[in-house]
N, C-alpha and C. Protein backbone atom coordinates (compact mmCIF):
# COMPACT_ATOMS: atom_id res chain seq x y z
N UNK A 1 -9.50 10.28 37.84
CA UNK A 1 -9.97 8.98 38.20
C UNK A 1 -10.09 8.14 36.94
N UNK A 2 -9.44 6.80 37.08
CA UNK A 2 -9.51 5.98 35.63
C UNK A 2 -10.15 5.02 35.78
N UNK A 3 -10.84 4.72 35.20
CA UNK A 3 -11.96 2.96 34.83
C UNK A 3 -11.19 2.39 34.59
N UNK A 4 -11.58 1.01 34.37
CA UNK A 4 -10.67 0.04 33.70
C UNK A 4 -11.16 -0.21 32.28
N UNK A 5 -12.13 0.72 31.64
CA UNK A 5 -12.66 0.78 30.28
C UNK A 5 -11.21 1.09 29.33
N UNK A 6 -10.38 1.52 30.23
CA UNK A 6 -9.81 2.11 28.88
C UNK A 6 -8.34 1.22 28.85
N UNK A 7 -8.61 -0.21 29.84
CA UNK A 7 -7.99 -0.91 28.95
C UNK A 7 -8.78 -2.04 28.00
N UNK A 8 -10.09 -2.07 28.36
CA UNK A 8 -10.22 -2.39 27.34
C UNK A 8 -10.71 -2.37 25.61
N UNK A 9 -10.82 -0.65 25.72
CA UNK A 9 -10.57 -0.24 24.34
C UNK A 9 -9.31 -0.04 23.62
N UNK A 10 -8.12 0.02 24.37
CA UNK A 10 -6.43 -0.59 24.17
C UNK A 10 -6.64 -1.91 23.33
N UNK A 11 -7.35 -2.51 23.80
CA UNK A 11 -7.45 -4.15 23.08
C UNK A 11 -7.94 -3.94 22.10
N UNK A 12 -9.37 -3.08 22.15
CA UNK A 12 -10.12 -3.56 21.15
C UNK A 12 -9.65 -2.73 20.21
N UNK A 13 -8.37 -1.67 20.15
CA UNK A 13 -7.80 -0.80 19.15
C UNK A 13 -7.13 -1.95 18.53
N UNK A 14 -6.55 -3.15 19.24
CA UNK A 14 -5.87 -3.87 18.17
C UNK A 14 -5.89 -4.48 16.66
N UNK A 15 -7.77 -4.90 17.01
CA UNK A 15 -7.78 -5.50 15.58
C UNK A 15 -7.78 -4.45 14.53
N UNK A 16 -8.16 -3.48 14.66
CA UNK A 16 -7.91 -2.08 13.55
C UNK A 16 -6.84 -1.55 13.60
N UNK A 17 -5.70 -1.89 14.14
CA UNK A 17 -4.01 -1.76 14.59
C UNK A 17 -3.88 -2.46 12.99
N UNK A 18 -4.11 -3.91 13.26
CA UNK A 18 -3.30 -4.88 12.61
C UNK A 18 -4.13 -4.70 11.26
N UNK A 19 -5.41 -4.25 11.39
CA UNK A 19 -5.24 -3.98 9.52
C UNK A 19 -5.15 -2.47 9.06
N UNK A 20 -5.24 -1.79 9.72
CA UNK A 20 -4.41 -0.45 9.55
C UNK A 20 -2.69 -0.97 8.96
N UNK A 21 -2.21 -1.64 9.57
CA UNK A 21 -0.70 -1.92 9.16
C UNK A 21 -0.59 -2.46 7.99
N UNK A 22 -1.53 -3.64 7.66
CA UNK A 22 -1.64 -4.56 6.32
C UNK A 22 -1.90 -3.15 5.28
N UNK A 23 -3.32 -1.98 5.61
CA UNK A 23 -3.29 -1.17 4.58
C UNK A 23 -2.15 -0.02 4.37
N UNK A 24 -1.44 0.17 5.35
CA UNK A 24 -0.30 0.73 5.70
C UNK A 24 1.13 0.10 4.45
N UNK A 25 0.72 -1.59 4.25
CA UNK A 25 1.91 -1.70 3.77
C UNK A 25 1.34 -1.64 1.95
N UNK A 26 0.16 -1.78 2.06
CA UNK A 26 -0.63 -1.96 0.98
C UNK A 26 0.30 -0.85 0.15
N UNK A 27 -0.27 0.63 0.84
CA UNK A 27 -0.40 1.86 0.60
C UNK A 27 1.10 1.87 0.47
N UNK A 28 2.14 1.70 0.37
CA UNK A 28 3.18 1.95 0.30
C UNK A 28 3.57 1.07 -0.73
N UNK A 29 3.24 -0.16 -1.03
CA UNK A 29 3.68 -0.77 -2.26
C UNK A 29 2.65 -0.16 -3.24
N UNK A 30 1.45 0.07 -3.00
CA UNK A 30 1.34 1.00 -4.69
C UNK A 30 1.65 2.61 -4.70
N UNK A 31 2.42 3.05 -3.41
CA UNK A 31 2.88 4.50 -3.54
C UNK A 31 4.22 4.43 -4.30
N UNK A 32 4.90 3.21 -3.90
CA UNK A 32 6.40 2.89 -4.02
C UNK A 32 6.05 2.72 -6.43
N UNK A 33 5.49 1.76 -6.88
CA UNK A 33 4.93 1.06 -8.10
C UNK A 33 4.47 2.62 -8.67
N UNK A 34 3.68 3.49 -8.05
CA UNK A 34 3.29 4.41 -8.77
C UNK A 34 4.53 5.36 -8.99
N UNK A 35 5.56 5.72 -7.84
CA UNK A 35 6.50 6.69 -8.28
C UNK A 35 7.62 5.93 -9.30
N UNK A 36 7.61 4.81 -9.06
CA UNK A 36 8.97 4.15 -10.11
C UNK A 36 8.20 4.52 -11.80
N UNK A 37 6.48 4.12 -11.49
CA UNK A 37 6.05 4.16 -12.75
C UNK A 37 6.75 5.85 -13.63
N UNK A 38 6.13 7.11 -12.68
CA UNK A 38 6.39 8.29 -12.62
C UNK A 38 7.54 8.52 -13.25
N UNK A 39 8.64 8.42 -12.55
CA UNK A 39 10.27 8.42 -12.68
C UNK A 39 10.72 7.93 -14.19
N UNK A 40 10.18 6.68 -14.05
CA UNK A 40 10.90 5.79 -15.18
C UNK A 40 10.05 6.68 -16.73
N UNK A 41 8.95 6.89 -16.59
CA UNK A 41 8.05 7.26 -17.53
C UNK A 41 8.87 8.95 -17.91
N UNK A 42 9.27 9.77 -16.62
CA UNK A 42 9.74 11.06 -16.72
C UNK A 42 10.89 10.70 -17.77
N UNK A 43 12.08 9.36 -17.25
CA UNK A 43 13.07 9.65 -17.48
C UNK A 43 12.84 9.07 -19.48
N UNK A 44 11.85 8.66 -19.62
CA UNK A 44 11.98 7.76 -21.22
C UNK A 44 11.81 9.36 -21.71
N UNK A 45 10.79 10.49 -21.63
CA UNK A 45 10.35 11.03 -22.11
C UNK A 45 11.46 12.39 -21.58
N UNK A 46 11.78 12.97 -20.98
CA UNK A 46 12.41 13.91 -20.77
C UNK A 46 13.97 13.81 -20.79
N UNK A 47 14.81 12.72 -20.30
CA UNK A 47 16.13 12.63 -20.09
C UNK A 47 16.89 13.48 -21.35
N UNK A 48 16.43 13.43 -22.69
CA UNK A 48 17.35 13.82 -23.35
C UNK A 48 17.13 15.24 -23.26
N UNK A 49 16.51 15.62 -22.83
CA UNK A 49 15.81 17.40 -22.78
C UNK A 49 16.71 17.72 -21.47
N UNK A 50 17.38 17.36 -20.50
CA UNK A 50 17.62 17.68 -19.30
C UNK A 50 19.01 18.24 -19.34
N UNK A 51 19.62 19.16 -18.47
CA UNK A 51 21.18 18.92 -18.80
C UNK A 51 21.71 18.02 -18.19
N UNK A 52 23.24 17.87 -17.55
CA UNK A 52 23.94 16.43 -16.90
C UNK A 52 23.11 16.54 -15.36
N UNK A 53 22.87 17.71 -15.02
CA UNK A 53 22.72 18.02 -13.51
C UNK A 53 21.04 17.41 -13.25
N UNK A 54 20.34 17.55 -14.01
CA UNK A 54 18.55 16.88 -14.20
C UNK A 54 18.75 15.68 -14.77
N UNK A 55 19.46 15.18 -15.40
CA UNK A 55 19.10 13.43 -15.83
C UNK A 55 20.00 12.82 -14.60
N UNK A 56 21.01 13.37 -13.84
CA UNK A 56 21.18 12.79 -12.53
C UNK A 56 20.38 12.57 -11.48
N UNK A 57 19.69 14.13 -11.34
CA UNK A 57 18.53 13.68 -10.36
C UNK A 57 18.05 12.86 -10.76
N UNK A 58 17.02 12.59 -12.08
CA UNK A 58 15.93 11.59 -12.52
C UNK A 58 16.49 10.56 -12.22
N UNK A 59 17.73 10.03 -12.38
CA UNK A 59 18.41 8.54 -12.76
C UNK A 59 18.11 8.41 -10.84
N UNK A 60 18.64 9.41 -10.04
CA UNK A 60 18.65 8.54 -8.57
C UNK A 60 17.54 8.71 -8.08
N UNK A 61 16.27 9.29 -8.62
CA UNK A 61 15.02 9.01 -8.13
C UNK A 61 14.49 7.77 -8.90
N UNK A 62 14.71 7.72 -10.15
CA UNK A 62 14.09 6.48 -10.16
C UNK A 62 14.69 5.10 -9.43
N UNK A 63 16.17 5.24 -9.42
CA UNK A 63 16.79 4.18 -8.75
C UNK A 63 16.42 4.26 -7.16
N UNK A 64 15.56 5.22 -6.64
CA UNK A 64 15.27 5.21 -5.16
C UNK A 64 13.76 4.66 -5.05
N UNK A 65 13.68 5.06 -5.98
CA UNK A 65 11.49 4.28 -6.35
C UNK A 65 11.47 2.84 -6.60
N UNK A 66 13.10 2.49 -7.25
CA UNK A 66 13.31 0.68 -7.79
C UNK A 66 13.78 0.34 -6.70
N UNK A 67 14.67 1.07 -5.73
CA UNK A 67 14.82 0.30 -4.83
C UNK A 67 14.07 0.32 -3.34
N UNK A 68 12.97 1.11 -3.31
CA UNK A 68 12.15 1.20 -2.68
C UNK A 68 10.72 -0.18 -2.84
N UNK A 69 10.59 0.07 -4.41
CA UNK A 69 10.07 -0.99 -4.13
C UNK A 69 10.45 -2.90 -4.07
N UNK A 70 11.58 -2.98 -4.31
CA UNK A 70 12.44 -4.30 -3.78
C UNK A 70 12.42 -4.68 -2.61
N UNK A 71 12.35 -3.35 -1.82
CA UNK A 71 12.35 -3.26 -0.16
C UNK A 71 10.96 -4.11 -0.03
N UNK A 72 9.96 -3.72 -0.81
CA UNK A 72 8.74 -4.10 -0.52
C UNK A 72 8.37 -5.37 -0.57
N UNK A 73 9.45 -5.50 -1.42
CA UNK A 73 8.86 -7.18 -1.65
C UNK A 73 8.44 -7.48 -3.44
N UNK A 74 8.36 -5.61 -3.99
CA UNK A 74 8.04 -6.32 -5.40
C UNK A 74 8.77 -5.78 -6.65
N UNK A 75 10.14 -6.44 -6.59
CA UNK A 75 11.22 -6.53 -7.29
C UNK A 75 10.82 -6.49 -8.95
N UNK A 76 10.71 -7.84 -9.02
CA UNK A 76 9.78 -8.36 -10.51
C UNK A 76 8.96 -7.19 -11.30
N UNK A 77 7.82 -6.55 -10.29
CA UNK A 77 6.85 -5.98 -10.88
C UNK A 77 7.98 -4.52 -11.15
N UNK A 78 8.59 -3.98 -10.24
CA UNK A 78 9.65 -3.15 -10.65
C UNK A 78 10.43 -3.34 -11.99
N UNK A 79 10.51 -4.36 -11.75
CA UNK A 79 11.84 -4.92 -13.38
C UNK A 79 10.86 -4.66 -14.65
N UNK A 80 9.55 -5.42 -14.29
CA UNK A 80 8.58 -4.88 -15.43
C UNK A 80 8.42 -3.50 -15.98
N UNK A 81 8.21 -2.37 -14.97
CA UNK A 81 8.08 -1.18 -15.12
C UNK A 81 9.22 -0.56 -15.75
N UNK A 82 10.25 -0.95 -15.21
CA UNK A 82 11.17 -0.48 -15.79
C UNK A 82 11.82 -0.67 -17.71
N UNK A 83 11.71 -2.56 -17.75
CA UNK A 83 11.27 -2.71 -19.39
C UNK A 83 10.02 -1.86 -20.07
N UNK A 84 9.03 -1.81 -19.07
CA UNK A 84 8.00 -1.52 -20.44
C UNK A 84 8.12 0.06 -20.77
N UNK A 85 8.37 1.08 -19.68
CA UNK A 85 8.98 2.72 -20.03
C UNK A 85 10.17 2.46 -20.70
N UNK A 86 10.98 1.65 -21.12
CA UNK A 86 12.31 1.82 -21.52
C UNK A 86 13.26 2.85 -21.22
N UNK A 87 13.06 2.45 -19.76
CA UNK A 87 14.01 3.41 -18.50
C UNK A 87 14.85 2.93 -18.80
N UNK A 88 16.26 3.39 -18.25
CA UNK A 88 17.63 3.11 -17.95
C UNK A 88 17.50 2.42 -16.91
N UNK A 89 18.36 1.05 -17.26
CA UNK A 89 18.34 0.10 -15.93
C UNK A 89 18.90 0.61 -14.93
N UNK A 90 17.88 0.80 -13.54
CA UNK A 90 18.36 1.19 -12.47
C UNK A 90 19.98 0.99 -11.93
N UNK A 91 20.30 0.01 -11.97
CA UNK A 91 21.39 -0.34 -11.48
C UNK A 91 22.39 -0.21 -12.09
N UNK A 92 22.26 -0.24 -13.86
CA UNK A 92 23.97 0.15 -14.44
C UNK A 92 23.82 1.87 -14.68
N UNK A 93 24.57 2.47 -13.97
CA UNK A 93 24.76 3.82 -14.10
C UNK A 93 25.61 4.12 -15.32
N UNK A 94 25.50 5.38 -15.63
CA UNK A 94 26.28 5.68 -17.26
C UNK A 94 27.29 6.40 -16.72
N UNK A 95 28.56 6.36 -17.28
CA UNK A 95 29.58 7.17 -17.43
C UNK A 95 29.69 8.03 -17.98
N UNK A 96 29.65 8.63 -17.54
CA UNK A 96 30.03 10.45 -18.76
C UNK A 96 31.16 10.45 -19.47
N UNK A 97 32.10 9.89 -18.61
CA UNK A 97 33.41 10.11 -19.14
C UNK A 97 33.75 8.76 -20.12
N UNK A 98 33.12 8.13 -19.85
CA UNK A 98 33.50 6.87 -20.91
C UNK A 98 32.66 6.79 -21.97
N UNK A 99 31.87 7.84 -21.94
CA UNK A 99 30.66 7.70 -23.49
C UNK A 99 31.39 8.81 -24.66
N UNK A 100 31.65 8.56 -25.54
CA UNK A 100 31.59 9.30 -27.09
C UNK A 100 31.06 10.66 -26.89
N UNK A 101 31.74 11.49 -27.14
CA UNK A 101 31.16 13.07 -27.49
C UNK A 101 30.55 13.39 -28.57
């Protein structure tokens, strides 16, 4: 047997819907800012320690954390992170075969 209470706690789930979502997106732009930080910071400090097969991974995780957070909306603050670790710019990938032995 159903009341009609429980539509109206359906409703009243909404307003904690809609900021559940706002902290939802919150939480994902500083999850997204913290792993580029991570990545980019791994790759200044470890890349030359890695062989070809580990500075590949690093290079497409950080390029998945930069472009994760673009998705978000915060491009800029990405571009920052990326100058101030003196990461490898996400987007120009290195050639193996065209670099000096």
């Amino acid at each position: 047997m159903q009341d009609g209470g429980s539509q109206v706690s359906s409703t009243s789930r909404e307003a904690p819907r809609r900021r559940l979502a706002v902290l939802n997106q919150r939480a994902q732009i500083e999850l997204a800012i913290e792993r580029l930080t991570r990545f980019a910071t791994f790759e200044r400090i470890y890349a030359g320690q890695l062989n070809e097969i580990g500075e590949r991974l690093l290079r497409a995780s950080t390029f998945t954390a930069y472009c994760d957070c673009r998705a978000l909306g915060v491009g800029k603050r990405a571009d920052q992170i990326i100058a101030a670790r003196g990461a490898a710019t996400p987007t120009a990938g290195r050639n193996r075969e065209l670099e000096p032995a």
